[in-house]
N, C-alpha and C. Protein backbone atom coordinates (compact mmCIF):
# COMPACT_ATOMS: atom_id res chain seq x y z
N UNK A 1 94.06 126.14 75.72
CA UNK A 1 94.73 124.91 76.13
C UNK A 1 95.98 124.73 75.28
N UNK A 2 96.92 124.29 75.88
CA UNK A 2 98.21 124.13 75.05
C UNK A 2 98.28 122.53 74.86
N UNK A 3 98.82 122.43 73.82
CA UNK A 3 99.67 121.14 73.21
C UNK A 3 100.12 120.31 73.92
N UNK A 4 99.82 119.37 73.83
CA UNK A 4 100.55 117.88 74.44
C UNK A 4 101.83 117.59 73.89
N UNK A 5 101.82 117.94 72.41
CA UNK A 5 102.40 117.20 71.26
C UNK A 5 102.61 117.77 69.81
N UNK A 6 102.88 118.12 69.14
CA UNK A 6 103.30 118.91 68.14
C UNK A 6 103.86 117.88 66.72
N UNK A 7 102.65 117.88 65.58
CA UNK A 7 103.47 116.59 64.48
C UNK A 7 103.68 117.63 63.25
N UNK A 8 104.68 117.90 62.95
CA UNK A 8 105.11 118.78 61.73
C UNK A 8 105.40 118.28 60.49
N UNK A 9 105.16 118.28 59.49
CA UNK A 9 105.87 118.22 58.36
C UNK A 9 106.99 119.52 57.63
N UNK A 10 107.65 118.16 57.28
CA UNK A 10 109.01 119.25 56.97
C UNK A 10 108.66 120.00 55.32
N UNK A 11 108.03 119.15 54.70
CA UNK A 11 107.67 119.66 53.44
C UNK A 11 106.26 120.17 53.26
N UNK A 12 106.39 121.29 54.29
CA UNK A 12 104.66 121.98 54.53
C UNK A 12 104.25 123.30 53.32
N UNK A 13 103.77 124.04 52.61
CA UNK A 13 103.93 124.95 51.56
C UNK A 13 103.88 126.52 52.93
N UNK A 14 103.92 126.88 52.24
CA UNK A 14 104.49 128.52 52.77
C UNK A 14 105.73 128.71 54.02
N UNK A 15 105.01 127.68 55.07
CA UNK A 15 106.28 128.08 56.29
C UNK A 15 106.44 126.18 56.60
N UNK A 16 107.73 126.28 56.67
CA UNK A 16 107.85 124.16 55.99
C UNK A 16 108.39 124.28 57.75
N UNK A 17 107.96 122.33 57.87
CA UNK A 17 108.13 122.32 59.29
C UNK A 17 109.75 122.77 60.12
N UNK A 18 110.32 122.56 59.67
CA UNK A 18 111.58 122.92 60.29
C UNK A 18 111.73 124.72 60.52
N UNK A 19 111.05 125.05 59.89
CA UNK A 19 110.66 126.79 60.07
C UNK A 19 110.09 127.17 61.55
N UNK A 20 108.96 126.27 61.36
CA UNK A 20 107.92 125.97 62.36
C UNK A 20 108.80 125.43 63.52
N UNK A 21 109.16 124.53 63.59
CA UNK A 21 109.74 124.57 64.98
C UNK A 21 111.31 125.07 65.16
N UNK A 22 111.76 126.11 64.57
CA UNK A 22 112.33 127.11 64.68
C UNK A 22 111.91 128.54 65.45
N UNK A 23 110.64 128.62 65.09
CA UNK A 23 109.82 129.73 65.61
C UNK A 23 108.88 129.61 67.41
N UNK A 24 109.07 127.99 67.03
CA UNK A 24 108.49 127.75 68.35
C UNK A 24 109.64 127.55 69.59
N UNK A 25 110.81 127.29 69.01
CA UNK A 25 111.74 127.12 69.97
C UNK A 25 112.32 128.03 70.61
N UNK A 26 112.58 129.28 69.33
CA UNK A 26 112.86 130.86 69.56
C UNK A 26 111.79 131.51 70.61
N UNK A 27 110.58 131.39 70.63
CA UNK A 27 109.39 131.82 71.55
C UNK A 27 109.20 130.79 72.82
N UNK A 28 110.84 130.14 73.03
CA UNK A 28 110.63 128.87 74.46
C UNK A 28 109.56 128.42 74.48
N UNK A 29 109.36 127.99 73.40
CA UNK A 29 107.97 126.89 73.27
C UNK A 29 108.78 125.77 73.59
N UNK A 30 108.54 124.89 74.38
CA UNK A 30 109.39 123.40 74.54
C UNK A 30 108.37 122.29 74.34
N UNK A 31 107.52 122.41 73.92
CA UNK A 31 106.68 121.37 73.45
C UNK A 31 106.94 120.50 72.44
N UNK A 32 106.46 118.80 73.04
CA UNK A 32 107.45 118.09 72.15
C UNK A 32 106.89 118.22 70.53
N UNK A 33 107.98 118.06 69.38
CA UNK A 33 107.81 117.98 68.42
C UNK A 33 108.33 116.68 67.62
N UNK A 34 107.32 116.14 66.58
CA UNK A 34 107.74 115.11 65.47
C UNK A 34 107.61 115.49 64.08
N UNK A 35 108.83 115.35 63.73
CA UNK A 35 109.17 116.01 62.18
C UNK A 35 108.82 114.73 61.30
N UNK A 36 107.85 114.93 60.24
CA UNK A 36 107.53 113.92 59.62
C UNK A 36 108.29 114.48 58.09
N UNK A 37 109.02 113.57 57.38
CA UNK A 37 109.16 114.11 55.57
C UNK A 37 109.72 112.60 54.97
N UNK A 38 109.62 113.17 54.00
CA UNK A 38 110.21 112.25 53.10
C UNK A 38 111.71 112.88 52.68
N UNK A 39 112.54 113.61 52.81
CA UNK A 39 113.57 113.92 53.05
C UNK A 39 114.76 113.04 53.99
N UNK A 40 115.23 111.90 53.13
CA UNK A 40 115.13 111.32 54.04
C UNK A 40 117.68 110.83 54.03
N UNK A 41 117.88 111.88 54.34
CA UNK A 41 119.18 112.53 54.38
C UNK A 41 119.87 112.26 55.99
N UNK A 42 120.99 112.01 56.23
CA UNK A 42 121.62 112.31 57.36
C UNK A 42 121.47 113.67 58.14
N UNK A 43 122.09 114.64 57.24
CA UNK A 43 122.04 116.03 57.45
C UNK A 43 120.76 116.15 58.04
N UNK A 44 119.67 116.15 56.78
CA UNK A 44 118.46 116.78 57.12
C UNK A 44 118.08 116.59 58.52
N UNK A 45 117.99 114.88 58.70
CA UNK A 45 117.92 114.61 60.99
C UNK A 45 118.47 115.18 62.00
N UNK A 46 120.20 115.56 61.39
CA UNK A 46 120.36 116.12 62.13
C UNK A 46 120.33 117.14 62.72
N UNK A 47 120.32 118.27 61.28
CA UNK A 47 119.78 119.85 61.73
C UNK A 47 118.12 119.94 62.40
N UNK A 48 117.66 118.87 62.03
CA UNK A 48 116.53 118.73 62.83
C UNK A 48 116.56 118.47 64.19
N UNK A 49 117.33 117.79 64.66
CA UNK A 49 117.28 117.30 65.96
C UNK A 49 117.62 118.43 66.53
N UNK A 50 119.00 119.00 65.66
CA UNK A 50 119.52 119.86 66.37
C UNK A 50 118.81 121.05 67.05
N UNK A 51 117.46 121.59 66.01
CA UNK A 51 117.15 123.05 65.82
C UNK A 51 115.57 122.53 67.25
N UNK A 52 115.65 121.43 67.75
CA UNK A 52 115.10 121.19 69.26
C UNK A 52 113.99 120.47 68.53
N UNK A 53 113.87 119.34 67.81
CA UNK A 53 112.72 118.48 67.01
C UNK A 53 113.42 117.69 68.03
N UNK A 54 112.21 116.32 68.91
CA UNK A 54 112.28 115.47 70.13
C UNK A 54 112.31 113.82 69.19
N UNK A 55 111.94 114.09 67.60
CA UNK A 55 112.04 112.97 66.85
C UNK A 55 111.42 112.63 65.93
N UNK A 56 112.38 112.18 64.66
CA UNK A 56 111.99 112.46 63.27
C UNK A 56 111.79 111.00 62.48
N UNK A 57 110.85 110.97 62.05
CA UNK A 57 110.35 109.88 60.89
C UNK A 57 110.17 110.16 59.51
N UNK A 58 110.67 109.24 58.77
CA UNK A 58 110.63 109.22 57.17
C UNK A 58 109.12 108.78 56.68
N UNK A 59 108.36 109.43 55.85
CA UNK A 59 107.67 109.27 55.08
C UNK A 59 108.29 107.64 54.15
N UNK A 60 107.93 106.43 53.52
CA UNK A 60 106.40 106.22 54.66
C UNK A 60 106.90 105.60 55.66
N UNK A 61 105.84 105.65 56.30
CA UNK A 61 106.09 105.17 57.68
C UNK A 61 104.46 103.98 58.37
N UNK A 62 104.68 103.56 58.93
CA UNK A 62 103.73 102.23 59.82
C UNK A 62 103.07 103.30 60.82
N UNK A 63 101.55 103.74 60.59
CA UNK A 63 101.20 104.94 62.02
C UNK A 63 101.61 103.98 63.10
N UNK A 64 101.16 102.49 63.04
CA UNK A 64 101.47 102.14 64.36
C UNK A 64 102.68 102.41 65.23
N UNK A 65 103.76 102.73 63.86
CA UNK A 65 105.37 103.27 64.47
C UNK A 65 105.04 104.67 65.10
N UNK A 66 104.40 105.61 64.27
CA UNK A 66 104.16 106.98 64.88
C UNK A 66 103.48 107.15 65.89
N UNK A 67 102.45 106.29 66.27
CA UNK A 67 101.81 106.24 67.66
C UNK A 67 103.07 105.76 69.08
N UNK A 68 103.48 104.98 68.18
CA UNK A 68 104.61 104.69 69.32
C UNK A 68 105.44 105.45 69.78
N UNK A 69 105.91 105.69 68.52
CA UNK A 69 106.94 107.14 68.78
C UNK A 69 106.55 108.59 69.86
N UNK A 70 104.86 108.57 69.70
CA UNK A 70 104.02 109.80 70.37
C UNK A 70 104.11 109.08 72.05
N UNK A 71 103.63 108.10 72.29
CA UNK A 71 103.43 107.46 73.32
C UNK A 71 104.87 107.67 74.09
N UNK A 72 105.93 106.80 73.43
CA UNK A 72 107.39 107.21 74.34
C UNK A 72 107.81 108.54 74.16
N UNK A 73 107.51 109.65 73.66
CA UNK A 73 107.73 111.10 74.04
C UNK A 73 107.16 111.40 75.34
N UNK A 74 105.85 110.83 75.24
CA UNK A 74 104.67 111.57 76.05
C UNK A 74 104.89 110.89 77.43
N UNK A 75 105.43 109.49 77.63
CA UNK A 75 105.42 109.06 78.63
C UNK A 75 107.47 109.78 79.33
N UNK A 76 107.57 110.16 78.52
CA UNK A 76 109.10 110.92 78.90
C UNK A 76 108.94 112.19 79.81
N UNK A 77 107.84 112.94 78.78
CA UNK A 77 107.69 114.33 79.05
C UNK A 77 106.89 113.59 80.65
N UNK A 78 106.00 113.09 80.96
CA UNK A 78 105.28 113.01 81.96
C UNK A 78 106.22 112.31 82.94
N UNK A 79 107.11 111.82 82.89
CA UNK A 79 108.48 111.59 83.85
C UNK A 79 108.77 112.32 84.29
N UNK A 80 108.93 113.52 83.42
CA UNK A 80 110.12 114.70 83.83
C UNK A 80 109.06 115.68 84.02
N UNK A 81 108.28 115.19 84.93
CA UNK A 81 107.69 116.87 85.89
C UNK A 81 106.83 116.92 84.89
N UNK A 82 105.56 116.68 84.83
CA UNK A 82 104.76 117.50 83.33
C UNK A 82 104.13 118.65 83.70
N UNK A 83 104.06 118.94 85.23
CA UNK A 83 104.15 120.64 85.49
C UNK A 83 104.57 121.27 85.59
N UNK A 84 106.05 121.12 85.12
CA UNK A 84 107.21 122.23 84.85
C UNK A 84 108.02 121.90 83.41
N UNK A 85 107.65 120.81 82.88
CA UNK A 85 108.08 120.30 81.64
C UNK A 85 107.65 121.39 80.49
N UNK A 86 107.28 122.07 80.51
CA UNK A 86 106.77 123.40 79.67
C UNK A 86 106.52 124.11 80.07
N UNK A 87 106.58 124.59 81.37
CA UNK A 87 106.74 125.92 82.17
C UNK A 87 107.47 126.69 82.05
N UNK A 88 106.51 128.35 82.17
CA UNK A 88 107.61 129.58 81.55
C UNK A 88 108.17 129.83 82.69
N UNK A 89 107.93 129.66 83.97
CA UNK A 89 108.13 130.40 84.99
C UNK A 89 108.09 129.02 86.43
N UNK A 90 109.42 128.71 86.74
CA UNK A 90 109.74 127.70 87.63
C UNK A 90 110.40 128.24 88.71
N UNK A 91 109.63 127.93 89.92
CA UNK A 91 110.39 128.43 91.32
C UNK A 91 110.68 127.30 92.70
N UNK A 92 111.14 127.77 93.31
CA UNK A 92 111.60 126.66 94.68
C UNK A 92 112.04 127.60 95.82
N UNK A 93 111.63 127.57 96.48
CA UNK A 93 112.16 128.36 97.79
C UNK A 93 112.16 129.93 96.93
N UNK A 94 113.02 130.94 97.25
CA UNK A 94 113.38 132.08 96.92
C UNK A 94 114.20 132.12 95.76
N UNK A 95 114.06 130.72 94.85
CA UNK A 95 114.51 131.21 93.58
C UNK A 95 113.48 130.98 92.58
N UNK A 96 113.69 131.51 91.58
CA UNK A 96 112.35 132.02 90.35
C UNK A 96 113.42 132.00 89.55
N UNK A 97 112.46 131.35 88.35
CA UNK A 97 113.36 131.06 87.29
C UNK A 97 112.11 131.68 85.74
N UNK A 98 112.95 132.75 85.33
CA UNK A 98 111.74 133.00 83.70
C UNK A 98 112.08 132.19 82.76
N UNK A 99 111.87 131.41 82.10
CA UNK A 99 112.44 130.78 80.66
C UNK A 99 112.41 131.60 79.84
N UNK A 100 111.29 132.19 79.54
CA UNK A 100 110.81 133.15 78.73
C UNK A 100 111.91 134.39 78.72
N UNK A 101 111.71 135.23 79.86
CA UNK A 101 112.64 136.01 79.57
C UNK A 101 114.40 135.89 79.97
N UNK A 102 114.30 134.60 80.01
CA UNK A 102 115.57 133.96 80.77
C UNK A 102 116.42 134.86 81.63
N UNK A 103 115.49 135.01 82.73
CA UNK A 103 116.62 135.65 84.35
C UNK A 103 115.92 134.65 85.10
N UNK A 104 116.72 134.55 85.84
CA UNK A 104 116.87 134.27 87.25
C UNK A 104 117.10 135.29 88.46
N UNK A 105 115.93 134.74 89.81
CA UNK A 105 116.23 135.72 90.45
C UNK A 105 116.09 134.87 92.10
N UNK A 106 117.42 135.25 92.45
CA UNK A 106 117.34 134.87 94.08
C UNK A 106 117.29 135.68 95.63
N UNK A 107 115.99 135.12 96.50
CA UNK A 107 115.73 136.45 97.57
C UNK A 107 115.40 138.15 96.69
N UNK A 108 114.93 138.02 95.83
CA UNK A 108 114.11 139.10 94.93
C UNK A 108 115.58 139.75 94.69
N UNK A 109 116.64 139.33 94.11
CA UNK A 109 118.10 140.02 93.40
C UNK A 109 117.83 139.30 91.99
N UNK A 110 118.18 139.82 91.09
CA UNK A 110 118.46 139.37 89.80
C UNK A 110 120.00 138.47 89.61
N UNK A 111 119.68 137.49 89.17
CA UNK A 111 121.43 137.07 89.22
C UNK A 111 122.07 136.53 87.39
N UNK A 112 122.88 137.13 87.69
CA UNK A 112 123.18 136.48 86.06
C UNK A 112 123.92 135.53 86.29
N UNK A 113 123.21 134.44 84.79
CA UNK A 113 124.59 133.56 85.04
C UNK A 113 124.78 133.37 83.17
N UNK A 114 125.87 132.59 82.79
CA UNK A 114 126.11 132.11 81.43
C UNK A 114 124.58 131.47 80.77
N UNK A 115 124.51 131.75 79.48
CA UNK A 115 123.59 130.58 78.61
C UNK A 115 123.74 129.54 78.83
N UNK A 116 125.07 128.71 79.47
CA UNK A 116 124.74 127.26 79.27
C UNK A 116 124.66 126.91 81.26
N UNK A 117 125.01 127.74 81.72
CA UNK A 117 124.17 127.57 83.25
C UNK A 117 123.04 128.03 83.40
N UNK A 118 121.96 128.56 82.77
CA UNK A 118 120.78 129.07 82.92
C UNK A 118 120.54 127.72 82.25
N UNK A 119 121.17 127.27 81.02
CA UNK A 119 120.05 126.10 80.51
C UNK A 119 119.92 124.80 81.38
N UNK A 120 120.88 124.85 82.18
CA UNK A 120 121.83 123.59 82.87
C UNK A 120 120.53 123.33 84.44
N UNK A 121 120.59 124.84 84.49
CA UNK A 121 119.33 125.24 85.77
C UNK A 121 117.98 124.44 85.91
N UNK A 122 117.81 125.11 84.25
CA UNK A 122 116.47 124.79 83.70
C UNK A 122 115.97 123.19 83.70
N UNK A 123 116.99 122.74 82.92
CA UNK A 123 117.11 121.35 82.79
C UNK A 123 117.24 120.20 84.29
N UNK A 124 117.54 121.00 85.30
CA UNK A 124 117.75 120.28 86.70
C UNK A 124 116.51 120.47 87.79
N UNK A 125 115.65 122.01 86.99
CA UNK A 125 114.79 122.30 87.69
C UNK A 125 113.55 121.36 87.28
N UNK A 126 113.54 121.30 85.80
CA UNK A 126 112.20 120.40 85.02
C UNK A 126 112.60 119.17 85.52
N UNK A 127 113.31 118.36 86.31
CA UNK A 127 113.74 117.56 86.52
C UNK A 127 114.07 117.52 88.29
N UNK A 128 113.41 118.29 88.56
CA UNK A 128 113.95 118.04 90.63
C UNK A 128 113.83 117.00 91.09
N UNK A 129 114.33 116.76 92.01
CA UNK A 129 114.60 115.43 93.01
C UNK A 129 115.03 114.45 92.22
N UNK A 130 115.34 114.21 91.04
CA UNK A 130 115.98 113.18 90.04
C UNK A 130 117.36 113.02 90.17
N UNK A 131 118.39 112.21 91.01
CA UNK A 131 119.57 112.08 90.02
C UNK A 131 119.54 111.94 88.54
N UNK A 132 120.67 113.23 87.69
CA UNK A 132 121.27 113.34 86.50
C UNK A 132 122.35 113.00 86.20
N UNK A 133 122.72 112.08 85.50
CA UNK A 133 124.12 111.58 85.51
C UNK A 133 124.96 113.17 84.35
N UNK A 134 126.05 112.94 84.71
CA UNK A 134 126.95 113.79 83.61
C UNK A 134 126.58 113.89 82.21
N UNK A 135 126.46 112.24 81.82
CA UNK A 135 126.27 112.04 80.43
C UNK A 135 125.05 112.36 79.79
N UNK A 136 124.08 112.48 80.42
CA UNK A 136 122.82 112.87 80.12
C UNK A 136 122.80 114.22 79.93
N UNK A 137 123.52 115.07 80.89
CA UNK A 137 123.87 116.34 81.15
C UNK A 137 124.49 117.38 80.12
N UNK A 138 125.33 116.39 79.82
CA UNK A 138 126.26 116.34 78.63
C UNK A 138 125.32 116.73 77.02
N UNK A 139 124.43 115.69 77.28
CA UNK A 139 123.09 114.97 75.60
C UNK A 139 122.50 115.92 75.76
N UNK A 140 121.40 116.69 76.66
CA UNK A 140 120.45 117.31 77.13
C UNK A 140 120.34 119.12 77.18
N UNK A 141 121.51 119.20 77.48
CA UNK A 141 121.80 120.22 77.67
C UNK A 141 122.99 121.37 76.69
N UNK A 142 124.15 120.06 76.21
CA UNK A 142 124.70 120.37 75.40
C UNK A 142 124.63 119.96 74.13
N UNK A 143 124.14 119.53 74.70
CA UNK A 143 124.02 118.66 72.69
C UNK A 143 125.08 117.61 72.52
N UNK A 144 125.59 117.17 73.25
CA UNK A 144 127.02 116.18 73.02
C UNK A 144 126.48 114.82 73.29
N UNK A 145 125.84 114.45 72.08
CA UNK A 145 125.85 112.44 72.61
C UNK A 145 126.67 111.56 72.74
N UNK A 146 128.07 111.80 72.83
CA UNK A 146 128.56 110.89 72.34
C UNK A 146 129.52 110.95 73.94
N UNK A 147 130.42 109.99 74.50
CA UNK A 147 131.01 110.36 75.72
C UNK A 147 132.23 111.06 75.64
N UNK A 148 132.64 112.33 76.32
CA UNK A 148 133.27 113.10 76.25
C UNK A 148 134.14 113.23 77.64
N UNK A 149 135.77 113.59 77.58
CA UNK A 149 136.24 113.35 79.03
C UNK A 149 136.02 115.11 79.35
N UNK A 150 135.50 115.86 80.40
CA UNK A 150 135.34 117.18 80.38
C UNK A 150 134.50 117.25 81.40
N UNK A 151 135.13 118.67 82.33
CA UNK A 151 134.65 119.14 82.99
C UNK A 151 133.37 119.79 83.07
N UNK A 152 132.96 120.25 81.46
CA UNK A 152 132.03 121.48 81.00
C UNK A 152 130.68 121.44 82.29
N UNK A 153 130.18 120.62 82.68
CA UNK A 153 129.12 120.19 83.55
C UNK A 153 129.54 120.71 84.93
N UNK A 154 130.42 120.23 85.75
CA UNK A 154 130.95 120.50 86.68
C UNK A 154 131.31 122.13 87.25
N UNK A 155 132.27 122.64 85.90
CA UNK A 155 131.81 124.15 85.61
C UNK A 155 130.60 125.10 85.98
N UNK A 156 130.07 124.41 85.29
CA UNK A 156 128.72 125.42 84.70
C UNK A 156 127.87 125.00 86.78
N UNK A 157 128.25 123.83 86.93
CA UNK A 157 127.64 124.04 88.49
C UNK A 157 128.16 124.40 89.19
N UNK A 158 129.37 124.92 89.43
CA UNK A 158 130.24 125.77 90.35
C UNK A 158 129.14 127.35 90.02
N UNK A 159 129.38 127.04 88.72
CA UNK A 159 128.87 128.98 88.55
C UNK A 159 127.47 129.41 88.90
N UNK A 160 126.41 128.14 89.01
CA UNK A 160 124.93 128.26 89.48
C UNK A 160 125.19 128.28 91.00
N UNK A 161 125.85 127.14 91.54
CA UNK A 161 126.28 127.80 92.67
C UNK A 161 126.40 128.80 93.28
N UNK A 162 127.79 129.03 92.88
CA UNK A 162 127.90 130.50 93.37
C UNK A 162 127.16 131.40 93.18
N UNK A 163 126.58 131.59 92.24
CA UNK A 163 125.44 133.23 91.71
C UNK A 163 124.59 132.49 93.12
N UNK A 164 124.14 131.21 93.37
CA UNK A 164 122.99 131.26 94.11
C UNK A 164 122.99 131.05 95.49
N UNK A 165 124.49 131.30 96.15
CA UNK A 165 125.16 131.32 97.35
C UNK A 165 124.67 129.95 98.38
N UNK A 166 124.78 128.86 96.64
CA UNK A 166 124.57 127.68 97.36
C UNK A 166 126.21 126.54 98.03
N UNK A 167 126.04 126.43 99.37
CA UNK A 167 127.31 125.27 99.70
C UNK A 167 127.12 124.28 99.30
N UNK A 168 128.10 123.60 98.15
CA UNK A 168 128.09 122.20 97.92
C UNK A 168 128.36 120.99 99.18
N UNK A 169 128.67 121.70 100.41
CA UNK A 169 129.03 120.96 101.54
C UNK A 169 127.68 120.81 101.88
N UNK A 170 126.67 121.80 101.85
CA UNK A 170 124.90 121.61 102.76
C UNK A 170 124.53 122.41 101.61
N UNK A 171 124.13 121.74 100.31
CA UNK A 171 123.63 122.47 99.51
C UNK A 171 122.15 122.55 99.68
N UNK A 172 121.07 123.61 99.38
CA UNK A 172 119.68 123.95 99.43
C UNK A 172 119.44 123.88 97.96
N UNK A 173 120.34 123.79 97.16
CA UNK A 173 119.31 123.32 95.74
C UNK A 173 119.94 122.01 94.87
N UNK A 174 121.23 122.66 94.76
CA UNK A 174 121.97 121.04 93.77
C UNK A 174 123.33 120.60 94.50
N UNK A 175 122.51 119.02 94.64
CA UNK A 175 123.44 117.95 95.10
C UNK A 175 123.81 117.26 94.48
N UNK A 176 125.61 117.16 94.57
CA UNK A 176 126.64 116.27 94.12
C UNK A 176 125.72 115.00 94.12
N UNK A 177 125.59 114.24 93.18
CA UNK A 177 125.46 112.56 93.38
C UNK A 177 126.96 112.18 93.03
N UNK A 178 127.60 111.28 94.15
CA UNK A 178 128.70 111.12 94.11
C UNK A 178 129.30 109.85 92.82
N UNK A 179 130.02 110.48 92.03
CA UNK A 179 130.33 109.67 90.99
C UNK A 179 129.85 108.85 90.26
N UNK A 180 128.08 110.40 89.61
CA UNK A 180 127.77 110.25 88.78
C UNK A 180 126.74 111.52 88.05
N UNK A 181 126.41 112.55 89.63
CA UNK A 181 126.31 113.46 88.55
C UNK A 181 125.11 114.30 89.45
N UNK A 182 124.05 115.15 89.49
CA UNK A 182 123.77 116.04 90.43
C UNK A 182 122.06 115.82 90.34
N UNK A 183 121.46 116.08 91.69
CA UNK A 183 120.38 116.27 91.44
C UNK A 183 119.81 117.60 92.19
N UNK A 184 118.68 118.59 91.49
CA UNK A 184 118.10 119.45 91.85
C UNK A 184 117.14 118.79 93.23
N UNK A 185 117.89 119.56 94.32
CA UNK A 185 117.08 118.99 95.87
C UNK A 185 115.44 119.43 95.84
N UNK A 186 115.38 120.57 95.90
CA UNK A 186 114.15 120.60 96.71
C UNK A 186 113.02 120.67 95.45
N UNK A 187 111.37 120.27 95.75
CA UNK A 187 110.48 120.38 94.65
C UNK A 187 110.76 122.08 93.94
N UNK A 188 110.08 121.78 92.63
CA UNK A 188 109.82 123.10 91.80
C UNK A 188 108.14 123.02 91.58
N UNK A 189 107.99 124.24 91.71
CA UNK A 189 106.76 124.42 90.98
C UNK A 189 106.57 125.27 90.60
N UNK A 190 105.26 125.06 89.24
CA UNK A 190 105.64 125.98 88.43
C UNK A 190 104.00 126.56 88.58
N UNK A 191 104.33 128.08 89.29
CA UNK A 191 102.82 128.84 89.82
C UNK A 191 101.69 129.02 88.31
């Protein structure tokens, strides 16, 4: 049985948590994680957040805060598809998607696309039938929280597109939401 939930400490002896979910992120483990320390630094949060930790608390802390904190992860992750929300292997019609070994493949062709359109994929697939606004798109995918004027999104869906000989006029997988941002059409599931 796999993990719901993942609580790490950053100041663990032999392999310290930020190691730990280094190793799990590298092996597309996407299971959520909470970095607990007493380290309690700008930096330190942020290379944490960065290195794919879902949210970090300072030693000490109120459990009633940490239960909370578990609860709004868990009710996030179960928003966003919780049967493809950690899935190695996501498909829809004639496309198949590996996380794991990150290809994609459409009508049994292999298609390449960039790292940040495979992640862009991923992120629209764990997420089907949802309008995604840009800005989320932006947080989620790129790492950019903050609002940015840029195409980078728009891009990266021209190029899933095309590899997947989808028309944005009658698209079969991702639709324009008009002036605000795209949603993956048809269900995914993850076999």
């Amino acid at each position: 049985r796999s993990s719901d939930l993942i609580i790490l400490d950053v100041l663990m002896p032999k392999l310290d948590g930020r190691a730990t979910l280094r190793r799990l992120r590298e092996g597309d483990n996407w299971v959520p994680v909470i970095l607990l320390t007493q380290i309690n630094t700008t930096l330190e949060r942020v290379l944490s957040l960065q290195e794919g930790a879902d949210d970090y608390l300072n030693k000490p802390f109120d459990p009633m805060e940490l239960l909370a904190r578990i609860q709004a992860i868990l009710r996030r992750v179960e928003r966003a598809a919780p049967s493809t929300a950690t899935a190695q292997l996501l498909t829809s019609g004639e496309l198949r998607v590996d996380r794991q070994a990150r290809s994609v493949s459409h009508r049994g062709q292999l298609v390449e696309l960039t790292t940040r359109a495979f992640d862009l994929l991923v992120f629209l697939m764990r997420n089907a039938q949802e309008a995604i606004g840009r800005d989320r798109l932006l947080d989620e995918v790129w790492g950019w929280s903050y609002a940015v004027s840029t195409r980078a999104v728009d891009i990266r869906i021209a190029e899933i597109r095309k590899a997947l000989e989808d028309n944005a006029d009658a698209p079969r997988y991702i639709e324009t939401v008009t002036g605000y941002g795209y949603r993956f059409k048809p269900p995914v599931q993850a076999p």
